[in-house]
C-alpha atoms as a PDB file:
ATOM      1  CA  UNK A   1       0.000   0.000   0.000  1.00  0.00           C
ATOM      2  CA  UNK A   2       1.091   3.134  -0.775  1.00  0.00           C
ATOM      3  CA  UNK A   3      -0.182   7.273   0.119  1.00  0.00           C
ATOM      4  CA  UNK A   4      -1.292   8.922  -2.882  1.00  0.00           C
ATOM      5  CA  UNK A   5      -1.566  12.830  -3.958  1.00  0.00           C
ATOM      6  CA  UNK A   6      -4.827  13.503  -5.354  1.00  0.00           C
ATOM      7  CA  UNK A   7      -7.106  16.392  -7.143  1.00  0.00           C
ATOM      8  CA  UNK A   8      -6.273  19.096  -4.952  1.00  0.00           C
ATOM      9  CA  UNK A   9      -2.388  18.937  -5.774  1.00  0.00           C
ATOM     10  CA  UNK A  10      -3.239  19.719  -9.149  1.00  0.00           C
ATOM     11  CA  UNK A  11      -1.587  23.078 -10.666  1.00  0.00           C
ATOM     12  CA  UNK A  12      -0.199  23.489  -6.231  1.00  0.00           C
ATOM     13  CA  UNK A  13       3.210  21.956  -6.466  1.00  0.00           C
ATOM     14  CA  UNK A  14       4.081  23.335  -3.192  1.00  0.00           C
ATOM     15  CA  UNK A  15       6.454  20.514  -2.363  1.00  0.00           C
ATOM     16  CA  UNK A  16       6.562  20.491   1.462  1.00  0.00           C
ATOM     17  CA  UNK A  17       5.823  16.746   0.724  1.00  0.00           C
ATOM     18  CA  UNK A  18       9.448  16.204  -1.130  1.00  0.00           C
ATOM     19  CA  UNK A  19      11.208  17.703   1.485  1.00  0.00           C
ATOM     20  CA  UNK A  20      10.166  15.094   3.828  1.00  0.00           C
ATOM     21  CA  UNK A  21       9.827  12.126   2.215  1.00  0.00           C
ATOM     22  CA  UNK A  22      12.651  10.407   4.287  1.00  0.00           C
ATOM     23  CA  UNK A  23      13.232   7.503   0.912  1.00  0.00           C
ATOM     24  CA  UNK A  24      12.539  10.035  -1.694  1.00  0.00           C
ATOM     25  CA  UNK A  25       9.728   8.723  -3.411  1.00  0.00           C
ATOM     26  CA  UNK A  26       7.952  12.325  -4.867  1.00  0.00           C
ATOM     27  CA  UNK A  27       8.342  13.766  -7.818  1.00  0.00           C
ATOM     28  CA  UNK A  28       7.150  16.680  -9.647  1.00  0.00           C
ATOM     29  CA  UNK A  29       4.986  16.279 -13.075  1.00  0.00           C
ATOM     30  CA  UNK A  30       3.634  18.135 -15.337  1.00  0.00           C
ATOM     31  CA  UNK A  31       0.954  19.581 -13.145  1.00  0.00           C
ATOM     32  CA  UNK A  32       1.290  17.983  -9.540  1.00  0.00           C
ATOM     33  CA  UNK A  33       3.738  15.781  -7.486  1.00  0.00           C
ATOM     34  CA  UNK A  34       3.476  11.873  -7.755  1.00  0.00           C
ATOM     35  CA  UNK A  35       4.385   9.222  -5.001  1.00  0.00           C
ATOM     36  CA  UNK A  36       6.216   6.047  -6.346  1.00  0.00           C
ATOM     37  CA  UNK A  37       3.573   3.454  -5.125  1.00  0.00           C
ATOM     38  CA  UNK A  38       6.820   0.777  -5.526  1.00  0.00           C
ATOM     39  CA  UNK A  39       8.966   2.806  -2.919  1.00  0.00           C
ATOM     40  CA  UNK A  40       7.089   4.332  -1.079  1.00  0.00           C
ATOM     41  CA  UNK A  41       7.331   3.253   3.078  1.00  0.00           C
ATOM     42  CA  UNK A  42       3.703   4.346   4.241  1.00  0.00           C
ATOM     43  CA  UNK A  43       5.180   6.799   6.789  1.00  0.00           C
ATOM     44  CA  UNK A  44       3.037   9.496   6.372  1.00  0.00           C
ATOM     45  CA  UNK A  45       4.901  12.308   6.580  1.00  0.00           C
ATOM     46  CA  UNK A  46       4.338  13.957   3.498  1.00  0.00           C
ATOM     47  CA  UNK A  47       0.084  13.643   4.117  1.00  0.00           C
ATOM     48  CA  UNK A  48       1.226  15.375   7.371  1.00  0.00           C
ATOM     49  CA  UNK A  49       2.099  18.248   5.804  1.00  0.00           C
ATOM     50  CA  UNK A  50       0.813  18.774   2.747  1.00  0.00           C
ATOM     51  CA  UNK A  51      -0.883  22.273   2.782  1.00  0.00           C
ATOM     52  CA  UNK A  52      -3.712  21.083   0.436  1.00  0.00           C
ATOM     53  CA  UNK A  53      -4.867  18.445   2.045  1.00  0.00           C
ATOM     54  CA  UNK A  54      -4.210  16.069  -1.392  1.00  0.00           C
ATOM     55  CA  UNK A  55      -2.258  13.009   0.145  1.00  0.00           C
ATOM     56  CA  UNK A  56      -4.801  10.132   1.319  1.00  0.00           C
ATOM     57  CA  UNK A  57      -3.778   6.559   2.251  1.00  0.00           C
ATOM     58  CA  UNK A  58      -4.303   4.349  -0.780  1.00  0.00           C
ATOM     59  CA  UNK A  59      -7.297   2.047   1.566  1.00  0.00           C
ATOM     60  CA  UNK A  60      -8.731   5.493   2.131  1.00  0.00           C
ATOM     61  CA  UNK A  61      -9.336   7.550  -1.244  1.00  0.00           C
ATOM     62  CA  UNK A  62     -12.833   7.584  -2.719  1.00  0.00           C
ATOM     63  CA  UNK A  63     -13.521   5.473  -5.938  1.00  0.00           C
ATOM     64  CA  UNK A  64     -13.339   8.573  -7.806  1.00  0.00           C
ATOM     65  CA  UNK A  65      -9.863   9.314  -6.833  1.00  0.00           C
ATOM     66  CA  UNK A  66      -8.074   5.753  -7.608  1.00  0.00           C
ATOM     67  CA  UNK A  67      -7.180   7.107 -11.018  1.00  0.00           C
ATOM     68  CA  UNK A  68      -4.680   9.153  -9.169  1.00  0.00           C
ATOM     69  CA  UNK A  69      -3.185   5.762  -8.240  1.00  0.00           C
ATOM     70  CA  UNK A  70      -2.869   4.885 -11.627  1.00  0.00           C
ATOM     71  CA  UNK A  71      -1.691   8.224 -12.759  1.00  0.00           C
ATOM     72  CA  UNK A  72       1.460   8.296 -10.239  1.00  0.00           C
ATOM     73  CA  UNK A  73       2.091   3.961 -11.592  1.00  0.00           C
ATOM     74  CA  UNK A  74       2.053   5.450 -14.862  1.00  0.00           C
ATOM     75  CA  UNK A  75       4.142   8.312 -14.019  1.00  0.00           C
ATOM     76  CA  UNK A  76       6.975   6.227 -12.859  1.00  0.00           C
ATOM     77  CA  UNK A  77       6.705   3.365 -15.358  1.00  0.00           C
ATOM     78  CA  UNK A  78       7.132   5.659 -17.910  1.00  0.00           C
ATOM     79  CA  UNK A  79      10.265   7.141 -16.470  1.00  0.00           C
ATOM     80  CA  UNK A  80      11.822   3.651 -15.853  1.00  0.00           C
END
């Protein structure tokens, strides 16, 4: 399981979650910040922060959020 940044990041990029992702698993796109779902550790520390209020537990997003999930998969896949 892994967090996930959702709607609300989109056009934000604030990046208070990068700087404390302790493994380094954000990274900016095109129009918001992705989490690795492969590296990420479940910490929390970046949902802790987030000014937005964009960064939900993957068990807890709404149905109409999971394509956020397969936004950030398809994010890093394609940069593999």
């Amino acid at each position: 399981m892994a967090y996930v940044i959702t709607a609300p990041c989109l056009g934000e990029k604030f990046g208070e979650c990068v700087d404390v992702c302790p493994v380094d698993c954000i990274a900016e796109g095109k129009d918001q910040y992705f989490i690795d779902p492969d590296i990420c550790i479940d910490c929390g520390a970046c949902q802790a922060v987030c000014p937005v209020d964009a960064i939900f537990h993957e068990e807890d997003m709404l149905p109409e959020d999971e394509m956020y999930l397969q936004k950030a998969r398809e994010f890093f896949g394609a940069a593999e």
